[in-house]
N, C-alpha and C. Protein backbone atom coordinates (compact mmCIF):
# COMPACT_ATOMS: atom_id res chain seq x y z
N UNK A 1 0.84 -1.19 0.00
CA UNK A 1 0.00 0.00 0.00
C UNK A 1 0.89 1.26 0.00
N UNK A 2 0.59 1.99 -1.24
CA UNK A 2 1.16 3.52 -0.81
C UNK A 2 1.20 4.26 -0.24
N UNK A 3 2.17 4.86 0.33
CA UNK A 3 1.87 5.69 1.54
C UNK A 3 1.43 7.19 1.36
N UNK A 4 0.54 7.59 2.08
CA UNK A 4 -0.14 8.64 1.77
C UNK A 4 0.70 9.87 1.86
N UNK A 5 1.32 11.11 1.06
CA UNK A 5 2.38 12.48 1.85
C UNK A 5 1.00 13.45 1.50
N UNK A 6 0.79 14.41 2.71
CA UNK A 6 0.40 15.61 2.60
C UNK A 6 1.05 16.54 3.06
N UNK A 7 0.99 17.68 2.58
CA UNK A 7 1.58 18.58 2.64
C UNK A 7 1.08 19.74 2.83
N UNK A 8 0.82 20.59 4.06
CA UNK A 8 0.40 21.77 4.44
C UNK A 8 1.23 23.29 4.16
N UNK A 9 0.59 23.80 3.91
CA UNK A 9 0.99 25.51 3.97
C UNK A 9 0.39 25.82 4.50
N UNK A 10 0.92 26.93 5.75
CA UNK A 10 0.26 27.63 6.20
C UNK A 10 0.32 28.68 6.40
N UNK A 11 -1.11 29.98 6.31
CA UNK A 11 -0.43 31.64 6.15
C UNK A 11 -1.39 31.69 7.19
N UNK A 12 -0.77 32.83 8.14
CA UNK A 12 -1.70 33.89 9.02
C UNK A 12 -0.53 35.03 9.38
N UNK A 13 -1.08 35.57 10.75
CA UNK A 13 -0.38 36.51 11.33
C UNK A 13 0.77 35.62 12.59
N UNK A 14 1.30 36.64 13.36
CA UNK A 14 2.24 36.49 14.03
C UNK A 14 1.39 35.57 15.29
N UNK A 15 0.32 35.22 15.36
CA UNK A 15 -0.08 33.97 16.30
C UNK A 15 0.82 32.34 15.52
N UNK A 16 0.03 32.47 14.11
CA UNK A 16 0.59 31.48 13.68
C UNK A 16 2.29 31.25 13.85
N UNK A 17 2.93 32.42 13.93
CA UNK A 17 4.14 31.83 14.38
C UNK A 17 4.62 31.55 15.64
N UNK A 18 3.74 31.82 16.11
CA UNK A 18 3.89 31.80 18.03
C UNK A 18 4.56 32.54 18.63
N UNK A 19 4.59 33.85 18.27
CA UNK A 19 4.64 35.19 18.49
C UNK A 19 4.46 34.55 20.35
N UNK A 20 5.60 35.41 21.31
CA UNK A 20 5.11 35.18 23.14
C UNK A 20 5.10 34.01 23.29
N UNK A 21 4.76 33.20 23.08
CA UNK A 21 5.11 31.23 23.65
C UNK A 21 6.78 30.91 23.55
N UNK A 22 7.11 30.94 25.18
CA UNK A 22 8.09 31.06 25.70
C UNK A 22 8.69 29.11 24.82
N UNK A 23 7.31 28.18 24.14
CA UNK A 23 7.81 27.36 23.86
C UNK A 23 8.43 26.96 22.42
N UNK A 24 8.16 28.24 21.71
CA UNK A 24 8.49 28.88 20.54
C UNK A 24 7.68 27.76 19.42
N UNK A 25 6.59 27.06 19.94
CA UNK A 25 5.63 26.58 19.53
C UNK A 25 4.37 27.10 18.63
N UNK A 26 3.73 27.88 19.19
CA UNK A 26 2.82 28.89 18.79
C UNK A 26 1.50 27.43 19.01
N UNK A 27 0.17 27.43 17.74
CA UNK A 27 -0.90 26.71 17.77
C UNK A 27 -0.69 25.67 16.99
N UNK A 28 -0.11 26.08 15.85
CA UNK A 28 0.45 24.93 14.53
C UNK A 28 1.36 24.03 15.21
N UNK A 29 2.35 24.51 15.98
CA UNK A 29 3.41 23.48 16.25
C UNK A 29 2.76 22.41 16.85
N UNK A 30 2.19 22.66 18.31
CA UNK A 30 1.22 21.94 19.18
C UNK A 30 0.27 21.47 18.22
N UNK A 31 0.12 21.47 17.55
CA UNK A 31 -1.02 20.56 16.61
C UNK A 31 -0.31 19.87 15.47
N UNK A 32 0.69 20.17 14.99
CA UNK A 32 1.61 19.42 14.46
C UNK A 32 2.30 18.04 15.54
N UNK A 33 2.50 18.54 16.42
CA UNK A 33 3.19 17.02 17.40
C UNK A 33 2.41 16.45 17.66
N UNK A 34 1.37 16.40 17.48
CA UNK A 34 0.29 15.77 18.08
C UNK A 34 -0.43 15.39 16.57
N UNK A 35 0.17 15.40 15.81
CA UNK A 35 -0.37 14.83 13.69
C UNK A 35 0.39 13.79 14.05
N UNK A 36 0.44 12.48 14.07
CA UNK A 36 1.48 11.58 13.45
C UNK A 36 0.71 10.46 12.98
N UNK A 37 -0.04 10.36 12.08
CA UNK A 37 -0.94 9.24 11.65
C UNK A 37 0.06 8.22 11.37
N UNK A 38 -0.59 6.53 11.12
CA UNK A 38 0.26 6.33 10.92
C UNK A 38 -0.11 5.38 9.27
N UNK A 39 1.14 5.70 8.28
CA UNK A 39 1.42 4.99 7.02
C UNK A 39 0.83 6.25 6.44
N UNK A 40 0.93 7.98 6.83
CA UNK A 40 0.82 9.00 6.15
C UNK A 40 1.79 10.08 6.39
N UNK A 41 2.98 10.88 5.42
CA UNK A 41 3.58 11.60 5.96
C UNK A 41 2.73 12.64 5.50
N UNK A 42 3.36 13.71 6.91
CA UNK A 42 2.33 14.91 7.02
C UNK A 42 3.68 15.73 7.24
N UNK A 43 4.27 17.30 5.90
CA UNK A 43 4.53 17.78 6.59
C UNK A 43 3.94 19.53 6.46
N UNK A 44 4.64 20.03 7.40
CA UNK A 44 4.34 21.49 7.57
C UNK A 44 4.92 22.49 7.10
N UNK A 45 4.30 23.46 6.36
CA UNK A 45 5.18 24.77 5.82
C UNK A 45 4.72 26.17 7.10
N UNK A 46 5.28 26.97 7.83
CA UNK A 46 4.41 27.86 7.89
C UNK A 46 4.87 29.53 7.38
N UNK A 47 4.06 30.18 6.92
CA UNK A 47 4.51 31.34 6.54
C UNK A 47 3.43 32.01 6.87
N UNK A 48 3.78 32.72 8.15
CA UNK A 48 3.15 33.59 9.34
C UNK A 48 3.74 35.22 8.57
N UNK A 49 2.95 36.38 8.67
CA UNK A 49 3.59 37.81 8.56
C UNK A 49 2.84 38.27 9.55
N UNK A 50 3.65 39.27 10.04
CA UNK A 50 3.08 39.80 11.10
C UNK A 50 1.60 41.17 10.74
N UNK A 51 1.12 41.35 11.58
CA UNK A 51 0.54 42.69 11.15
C UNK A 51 -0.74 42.29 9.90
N UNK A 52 -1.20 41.20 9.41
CA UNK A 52 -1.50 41.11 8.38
C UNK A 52 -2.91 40.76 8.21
N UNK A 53 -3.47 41.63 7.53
CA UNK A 53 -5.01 41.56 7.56
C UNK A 53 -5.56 40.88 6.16
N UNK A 54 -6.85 40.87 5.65
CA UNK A 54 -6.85 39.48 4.95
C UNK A 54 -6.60 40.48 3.12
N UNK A 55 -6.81 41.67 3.67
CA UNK A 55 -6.28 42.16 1.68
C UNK A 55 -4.98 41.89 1.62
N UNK A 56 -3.89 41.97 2.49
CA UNK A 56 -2.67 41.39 2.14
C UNK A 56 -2.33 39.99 2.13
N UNK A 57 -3.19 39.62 3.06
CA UNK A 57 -3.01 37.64 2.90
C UNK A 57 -3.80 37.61 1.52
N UNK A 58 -4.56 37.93 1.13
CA UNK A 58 -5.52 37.15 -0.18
C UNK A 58 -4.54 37.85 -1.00
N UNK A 59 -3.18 38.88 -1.43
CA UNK A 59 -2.46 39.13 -2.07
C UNK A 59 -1.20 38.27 -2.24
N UNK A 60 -0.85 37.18 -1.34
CA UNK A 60 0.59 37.27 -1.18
C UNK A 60 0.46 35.46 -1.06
N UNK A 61 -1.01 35.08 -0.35
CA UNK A 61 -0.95 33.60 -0.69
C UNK A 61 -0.21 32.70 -1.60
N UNK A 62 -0.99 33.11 -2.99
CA UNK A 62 -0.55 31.98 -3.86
C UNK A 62 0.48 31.70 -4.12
N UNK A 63 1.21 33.03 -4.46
CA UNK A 63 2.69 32.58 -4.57
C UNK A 63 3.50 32.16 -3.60
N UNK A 64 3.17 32.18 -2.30
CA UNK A 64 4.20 31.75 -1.24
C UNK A 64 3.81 30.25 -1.44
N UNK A 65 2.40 30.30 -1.12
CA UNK A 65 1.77 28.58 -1.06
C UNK A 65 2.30 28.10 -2.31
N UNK A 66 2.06 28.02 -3.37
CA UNK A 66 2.72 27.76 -4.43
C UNK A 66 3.84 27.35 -4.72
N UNK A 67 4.62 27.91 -3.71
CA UNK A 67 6.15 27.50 -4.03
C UNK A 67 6.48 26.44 -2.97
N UNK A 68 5.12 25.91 -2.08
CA UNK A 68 5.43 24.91 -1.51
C UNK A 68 4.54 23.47 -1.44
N UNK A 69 3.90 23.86 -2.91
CA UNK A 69 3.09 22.70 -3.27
C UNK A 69 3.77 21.66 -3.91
N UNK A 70 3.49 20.23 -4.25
CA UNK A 70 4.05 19.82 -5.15
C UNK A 70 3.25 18.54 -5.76
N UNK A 71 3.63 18.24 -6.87
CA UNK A 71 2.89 16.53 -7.50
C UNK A 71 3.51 15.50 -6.34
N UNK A 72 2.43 14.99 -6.10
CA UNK A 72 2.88 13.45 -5.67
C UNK A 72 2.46 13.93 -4.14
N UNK A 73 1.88 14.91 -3.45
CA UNK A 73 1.26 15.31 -2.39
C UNK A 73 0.33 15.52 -2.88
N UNK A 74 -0.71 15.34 -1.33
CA UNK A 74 -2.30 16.14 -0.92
C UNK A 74 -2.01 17.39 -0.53
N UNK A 75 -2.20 17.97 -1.27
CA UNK A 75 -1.73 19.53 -1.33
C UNK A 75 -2.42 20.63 -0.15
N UNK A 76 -2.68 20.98 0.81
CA UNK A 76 -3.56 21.10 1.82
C UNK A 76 -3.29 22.89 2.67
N UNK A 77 -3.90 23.31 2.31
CA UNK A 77 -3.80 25.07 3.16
C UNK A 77 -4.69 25.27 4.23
N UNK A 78 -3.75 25.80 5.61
CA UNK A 78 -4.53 26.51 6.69
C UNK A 78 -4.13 27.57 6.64
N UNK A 79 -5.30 28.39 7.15
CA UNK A 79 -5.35 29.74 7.25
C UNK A 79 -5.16 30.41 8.73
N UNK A 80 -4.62 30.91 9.22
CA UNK A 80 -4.82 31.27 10.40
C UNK A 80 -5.18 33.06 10.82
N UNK A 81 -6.47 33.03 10.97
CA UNK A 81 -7.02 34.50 10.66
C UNK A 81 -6.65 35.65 11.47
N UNK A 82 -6.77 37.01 11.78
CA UNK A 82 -6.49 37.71 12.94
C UNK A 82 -7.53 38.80 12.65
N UNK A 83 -7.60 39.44 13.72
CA UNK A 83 -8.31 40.10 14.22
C UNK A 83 -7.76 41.68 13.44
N UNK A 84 -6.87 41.76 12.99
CA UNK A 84 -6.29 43.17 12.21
C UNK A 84 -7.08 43.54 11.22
N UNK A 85 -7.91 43.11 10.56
CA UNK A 85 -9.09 44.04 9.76
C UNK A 85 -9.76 45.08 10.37
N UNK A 86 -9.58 44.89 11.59
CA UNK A 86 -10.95 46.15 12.85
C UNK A 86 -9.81 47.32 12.29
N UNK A 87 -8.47 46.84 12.85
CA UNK A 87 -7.47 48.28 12.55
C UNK A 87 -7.51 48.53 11.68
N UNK A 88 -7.36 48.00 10.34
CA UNK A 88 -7.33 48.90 9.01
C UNK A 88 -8.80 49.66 8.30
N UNK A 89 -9.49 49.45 9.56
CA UNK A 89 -10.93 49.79 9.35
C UNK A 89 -11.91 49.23 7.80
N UNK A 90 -11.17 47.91 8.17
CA UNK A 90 -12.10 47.08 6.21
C UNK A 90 -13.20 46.68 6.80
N UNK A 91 -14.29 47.15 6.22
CA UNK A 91 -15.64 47.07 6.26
C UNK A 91 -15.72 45.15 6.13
N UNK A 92 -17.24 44.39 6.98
CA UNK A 92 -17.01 42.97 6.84
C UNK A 92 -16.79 42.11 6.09
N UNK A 93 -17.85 43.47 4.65
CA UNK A 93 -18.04 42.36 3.11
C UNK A 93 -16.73 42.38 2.73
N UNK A 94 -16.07 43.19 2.99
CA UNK A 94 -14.74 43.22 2.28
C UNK A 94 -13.95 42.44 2.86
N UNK A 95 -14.00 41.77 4.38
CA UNK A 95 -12.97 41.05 4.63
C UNK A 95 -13.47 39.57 4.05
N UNK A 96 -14.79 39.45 4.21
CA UNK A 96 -15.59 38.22 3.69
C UNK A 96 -15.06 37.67 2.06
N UNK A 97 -15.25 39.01 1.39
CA UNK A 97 -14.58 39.06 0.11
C UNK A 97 -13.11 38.46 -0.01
N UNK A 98 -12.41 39.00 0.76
CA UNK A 98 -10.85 38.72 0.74
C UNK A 98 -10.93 37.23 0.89
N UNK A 99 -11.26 36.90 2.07
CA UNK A 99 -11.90 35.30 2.07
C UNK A 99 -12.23 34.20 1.13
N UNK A 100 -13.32 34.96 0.78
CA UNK A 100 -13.72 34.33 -0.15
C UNK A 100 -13.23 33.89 -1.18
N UNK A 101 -12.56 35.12 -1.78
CA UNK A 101 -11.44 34.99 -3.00
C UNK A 101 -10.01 34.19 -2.76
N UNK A 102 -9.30 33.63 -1.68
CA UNK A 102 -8.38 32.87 -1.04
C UNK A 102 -8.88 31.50 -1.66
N UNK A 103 -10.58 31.21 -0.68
CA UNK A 103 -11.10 30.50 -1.01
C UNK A 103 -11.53 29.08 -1.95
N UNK A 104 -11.74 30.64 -3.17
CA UNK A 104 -12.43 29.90 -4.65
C UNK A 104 -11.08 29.58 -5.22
N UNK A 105 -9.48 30.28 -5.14
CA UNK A 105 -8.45 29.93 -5.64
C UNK A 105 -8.49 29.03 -5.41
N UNK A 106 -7.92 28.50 -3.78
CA UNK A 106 -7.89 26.99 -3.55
C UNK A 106 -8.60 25.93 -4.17
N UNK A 107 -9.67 26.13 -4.28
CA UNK A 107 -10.97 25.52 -4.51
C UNK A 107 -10.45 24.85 -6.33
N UNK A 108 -9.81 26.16 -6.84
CA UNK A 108 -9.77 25.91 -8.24
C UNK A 108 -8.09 24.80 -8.53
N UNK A 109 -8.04 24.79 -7.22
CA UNK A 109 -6.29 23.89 -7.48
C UNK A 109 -6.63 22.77 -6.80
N UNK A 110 -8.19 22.41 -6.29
CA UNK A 110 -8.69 21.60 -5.32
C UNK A 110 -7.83 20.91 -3.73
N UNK A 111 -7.55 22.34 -3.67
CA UNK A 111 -6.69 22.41 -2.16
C UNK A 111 -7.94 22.30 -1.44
N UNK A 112 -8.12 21.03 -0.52
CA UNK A 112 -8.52 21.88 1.00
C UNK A 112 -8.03 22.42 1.92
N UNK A 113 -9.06 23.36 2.41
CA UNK A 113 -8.37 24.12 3.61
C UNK A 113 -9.34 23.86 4.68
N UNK A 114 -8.69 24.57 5.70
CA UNK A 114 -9.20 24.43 6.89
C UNK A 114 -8.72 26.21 7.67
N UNK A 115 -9.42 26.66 8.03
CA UNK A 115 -9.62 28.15 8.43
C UNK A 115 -9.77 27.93 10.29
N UNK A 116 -8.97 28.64 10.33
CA UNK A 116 -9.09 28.44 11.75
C UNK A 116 -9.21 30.46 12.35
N UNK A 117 -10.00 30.93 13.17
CA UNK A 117 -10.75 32.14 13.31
C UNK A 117 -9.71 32.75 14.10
N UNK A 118 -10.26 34.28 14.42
CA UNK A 118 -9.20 34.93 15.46
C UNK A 118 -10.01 34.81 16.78
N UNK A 119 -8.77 34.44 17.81
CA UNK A 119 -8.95 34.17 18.60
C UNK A 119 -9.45 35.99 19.49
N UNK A 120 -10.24 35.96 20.67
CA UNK A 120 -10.63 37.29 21.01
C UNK A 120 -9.40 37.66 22.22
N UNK A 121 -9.93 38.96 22.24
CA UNK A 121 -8.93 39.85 23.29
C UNK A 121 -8.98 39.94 24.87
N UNK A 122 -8.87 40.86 25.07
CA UNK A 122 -9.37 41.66 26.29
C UNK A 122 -10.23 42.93 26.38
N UNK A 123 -10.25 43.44 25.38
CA UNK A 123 -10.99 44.61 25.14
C UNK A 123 -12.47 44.41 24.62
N UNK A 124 -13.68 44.20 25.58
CA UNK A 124 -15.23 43.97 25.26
C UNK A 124 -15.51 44.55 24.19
N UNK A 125 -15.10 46.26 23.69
CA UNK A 125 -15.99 46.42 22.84
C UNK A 125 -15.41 46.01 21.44
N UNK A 126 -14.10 45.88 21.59
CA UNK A 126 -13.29 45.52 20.17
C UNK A 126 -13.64 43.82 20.07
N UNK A 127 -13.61 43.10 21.02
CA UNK A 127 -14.57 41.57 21.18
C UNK A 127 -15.99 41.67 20.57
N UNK A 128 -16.52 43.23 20.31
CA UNK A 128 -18.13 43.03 20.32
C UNK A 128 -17.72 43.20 18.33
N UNK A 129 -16.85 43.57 18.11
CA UNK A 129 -16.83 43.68 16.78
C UNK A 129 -15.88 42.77 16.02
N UNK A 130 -15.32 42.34 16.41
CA UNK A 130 -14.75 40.73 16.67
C UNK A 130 -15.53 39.64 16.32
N UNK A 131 -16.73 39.95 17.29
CA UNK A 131 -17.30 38.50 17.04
C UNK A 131 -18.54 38.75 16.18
N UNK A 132 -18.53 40.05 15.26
CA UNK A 132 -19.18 40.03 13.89
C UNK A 132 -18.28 38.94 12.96
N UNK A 133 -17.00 40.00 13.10
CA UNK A 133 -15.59 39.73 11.93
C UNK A 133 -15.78 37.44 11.79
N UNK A 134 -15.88 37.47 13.14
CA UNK A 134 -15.11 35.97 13.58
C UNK A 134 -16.58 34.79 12.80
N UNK A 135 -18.01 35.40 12.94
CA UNK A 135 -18.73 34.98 12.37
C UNK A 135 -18.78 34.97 10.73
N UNK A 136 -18.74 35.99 9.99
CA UNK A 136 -18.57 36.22 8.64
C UNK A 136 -17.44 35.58 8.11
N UNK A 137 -16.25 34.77 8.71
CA UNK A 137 -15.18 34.28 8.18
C UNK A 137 -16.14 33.01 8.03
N UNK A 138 -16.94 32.57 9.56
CA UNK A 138 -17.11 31.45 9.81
C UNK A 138 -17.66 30.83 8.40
N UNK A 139 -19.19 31.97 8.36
CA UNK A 139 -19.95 31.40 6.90
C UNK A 139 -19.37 31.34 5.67
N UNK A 140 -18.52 32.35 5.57
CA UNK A 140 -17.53 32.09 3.97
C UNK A 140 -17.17 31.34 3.98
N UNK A 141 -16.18 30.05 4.86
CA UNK A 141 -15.79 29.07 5.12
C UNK A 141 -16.37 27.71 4.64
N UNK A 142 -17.96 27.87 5.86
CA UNK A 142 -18.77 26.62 5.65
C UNK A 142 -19.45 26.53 3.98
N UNK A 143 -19.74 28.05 3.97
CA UNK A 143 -20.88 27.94 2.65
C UNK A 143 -19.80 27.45 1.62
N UNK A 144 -18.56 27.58 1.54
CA UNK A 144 -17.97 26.60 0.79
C UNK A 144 -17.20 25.28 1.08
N UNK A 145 -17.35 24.53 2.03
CA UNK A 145 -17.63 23.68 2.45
C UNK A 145 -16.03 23.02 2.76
N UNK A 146 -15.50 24.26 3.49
CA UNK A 146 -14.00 24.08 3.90
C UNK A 146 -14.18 24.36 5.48
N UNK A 147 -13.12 24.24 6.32
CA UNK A 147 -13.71 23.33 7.81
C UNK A 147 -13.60 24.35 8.74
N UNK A 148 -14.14 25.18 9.20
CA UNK A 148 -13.79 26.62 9.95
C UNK A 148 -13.82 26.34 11.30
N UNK A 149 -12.33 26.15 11.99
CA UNK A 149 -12.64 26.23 13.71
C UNK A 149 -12.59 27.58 13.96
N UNK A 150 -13.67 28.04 15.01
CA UNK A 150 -14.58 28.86 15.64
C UNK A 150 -13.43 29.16 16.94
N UNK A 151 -12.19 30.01 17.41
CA UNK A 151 -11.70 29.95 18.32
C UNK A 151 -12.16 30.99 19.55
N UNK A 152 -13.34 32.23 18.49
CA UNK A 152 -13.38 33.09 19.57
C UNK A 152 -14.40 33.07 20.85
N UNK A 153 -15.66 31.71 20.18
CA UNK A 153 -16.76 32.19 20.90
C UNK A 153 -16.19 31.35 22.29
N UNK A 154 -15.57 30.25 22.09
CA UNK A 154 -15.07 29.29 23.19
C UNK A 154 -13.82 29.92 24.29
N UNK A 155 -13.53 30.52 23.33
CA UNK A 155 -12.24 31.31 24.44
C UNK A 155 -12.85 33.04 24.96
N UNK A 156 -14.21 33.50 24.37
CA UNK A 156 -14.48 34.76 24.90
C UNK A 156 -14.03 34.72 26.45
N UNK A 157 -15.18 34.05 27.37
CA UNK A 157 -14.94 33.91 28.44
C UNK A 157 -14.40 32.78 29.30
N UNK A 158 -13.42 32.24 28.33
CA UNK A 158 -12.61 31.05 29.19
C UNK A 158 -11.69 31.91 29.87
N UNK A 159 -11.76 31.36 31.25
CA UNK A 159 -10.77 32.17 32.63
C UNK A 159 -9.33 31.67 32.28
N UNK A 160 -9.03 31.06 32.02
CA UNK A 160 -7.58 30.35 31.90
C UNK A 160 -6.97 31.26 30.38
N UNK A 161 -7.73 31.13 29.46
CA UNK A 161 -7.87 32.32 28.26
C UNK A 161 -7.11 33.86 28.56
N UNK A 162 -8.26 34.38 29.27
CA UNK A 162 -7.94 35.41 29.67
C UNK A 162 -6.98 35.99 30.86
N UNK A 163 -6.66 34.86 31.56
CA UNK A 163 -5.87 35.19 32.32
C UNK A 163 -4.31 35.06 31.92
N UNK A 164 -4.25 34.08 30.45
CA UNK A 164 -2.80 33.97 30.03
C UNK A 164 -2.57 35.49 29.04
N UNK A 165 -3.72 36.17 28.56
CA UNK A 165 -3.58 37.30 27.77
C UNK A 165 -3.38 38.28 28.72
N UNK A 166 -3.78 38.68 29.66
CA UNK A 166 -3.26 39.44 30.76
C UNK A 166 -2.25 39.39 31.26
N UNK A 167 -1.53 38.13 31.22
CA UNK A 167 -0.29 37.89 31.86
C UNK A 167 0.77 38.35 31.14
N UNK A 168 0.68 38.18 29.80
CA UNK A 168 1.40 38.53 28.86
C UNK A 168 1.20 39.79 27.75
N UNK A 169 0.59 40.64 28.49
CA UNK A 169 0.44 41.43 27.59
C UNK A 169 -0.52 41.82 26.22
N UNK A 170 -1.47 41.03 26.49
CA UNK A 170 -2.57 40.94 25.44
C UNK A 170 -2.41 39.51 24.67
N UNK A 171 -1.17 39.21 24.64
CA UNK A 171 -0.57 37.92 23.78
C UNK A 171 -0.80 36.57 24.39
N UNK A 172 -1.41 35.74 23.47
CA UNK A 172 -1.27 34.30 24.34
C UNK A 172 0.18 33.84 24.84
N UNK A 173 0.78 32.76 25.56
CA UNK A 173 1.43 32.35 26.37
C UNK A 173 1.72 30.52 26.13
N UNK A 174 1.93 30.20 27.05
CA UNK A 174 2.40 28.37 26.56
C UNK A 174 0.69 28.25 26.99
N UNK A 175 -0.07 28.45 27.79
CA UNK A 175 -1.09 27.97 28.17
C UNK A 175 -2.41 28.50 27.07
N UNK A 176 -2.58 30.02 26.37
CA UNK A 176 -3.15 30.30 25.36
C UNK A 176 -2.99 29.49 24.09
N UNK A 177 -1.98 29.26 23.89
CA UNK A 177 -1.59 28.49 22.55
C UNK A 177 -2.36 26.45 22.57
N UNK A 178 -1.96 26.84 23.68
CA UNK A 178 -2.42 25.16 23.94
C UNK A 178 -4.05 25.19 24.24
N UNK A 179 -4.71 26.35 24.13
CA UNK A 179 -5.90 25.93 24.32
C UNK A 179 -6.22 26.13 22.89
N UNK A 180 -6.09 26.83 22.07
CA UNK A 180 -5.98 27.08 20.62
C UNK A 180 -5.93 25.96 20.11
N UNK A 181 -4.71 25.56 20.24
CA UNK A 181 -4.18 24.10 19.67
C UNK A 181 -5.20 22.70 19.79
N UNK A 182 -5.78 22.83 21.35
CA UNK A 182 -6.54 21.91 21.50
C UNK A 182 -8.22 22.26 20.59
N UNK A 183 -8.03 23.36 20.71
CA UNK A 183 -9.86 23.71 19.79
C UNK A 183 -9.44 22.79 18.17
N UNK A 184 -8.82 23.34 17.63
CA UNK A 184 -7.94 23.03 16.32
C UNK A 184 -7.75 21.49 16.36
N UNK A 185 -7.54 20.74 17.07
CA UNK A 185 -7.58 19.32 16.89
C UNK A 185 -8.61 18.62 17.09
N UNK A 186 -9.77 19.49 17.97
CA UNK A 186 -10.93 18.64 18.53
C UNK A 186 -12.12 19.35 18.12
N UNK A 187 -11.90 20.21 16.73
CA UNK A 187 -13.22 20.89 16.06
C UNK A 187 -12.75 20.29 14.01
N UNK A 188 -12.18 19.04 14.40
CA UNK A 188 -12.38 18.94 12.48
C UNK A 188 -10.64 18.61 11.85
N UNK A 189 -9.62 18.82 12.92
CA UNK A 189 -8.46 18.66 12.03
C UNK A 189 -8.00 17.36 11.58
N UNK A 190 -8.63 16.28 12.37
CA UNK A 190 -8.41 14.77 12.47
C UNK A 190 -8.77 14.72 10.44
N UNK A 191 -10.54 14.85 11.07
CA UNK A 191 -11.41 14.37 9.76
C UNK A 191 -10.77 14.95 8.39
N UNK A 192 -10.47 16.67 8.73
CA UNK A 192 -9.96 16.89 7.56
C UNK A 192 -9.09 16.77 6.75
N UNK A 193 -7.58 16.24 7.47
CA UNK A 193 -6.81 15.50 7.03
C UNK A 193 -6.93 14.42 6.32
N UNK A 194 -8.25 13.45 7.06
CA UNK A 194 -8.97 12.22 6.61
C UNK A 194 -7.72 10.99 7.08
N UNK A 195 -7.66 11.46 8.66
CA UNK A 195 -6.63 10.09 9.11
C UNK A 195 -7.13 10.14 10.34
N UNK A 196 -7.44 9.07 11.37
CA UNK A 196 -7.47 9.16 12.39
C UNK A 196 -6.92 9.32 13.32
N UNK A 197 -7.85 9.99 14.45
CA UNK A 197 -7.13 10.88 15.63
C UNK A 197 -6.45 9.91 16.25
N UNK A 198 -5.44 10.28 17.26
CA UNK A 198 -4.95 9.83 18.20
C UNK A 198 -6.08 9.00 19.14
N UNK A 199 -5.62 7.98 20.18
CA UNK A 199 -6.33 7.57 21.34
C UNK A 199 -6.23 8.47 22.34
């Protein structure tokens, strides 16, 4: 039997690189050590920019991803979203748009992806517009039938959440990342890979 290689790219902001995790892990890594199917290699690209909201990710994707696709892999993109559209003040359709258009590319190279949301803050009212942003990714996602983990509504008021973003400065920590990490493995990353989870 042949053995299965997939191959991930992955773009977001400076979470995805684990920006503050003293374990220089971030959410991908912790969900990467914890991938090891077995009679499938799985590996990981990530290309994190900092600062980056989704008109510059839906600009800069293809060609990075691109240069780390190849024949003879399951060619496979995560997204890792952030919350930086509120700052550049992009209206929702437009971030939905940006989305969307990431999206239908993939779609047309029959990449799946898997979208994983921005995780929320400390600040209620920038959370109250947040969890418009964090919904409208959600439906662009599903309505095309790519696997969207939901990180903000579960971590709004998780105490352990918020108490590692306080600790650190607004930034998650070894204990933020790992709750991330755990949403991300136990909302769809098993299935979507299409290998089974761990015991």
């Amino acid at each position: 039997m042949e053995q299965r290689r997939i191959r991930l790219a992955a773009v977001g902001d400076e979470l995805l690189a684990g920006l503050g995790d003293p374990r220089a892990l971030g959410w991908l890594g912790r969900v990467m050590a914890r991938t090891r199917p077995e009679n499938v290699w799985v590996e990981s690209y990530s290309l994190a920019a900092p600062d980056e909201g989704t008109e510059a990710l839906a600009n800069r994707w293809l060609q990075e991803v691109g240069r780390r696709f190849a024949e003879g892999f399951e060619n496979r993109l995560v997204i890792g979203l952030s919350d930086r559209d509120l700052d550049l003040e992009l209206s929702t359709a437009r971030s939905r748009l940006n989305l969307a258009n990431i999206l239908d590319g993939a779609a047309q190279m029959s990449v799946k992806v898997l979208v994983v949301g921005p995780p929320p803050g400390l600040d209620a009212e920038r959370n109250r517009r947040l969890a418009d942003l964090s919904a409208a990714f959600g439906d662009v996602t599903t309505r095309r039938k790519h696997v969207f983990v939901d990180t903000f509504t579960p971590l709004l008021a998780h105490e352990q959440w918020r108490h590692d973003l306080a600790a650190n400065g607004g930034a998650p920590g070894q204990a933020g990342y790992g709750l991330m990490a755990w949403l991300v493995l136990h909302r769809g990353w098993f299935q979507w890979l299409d290998v089974p989870a761990p015991e």
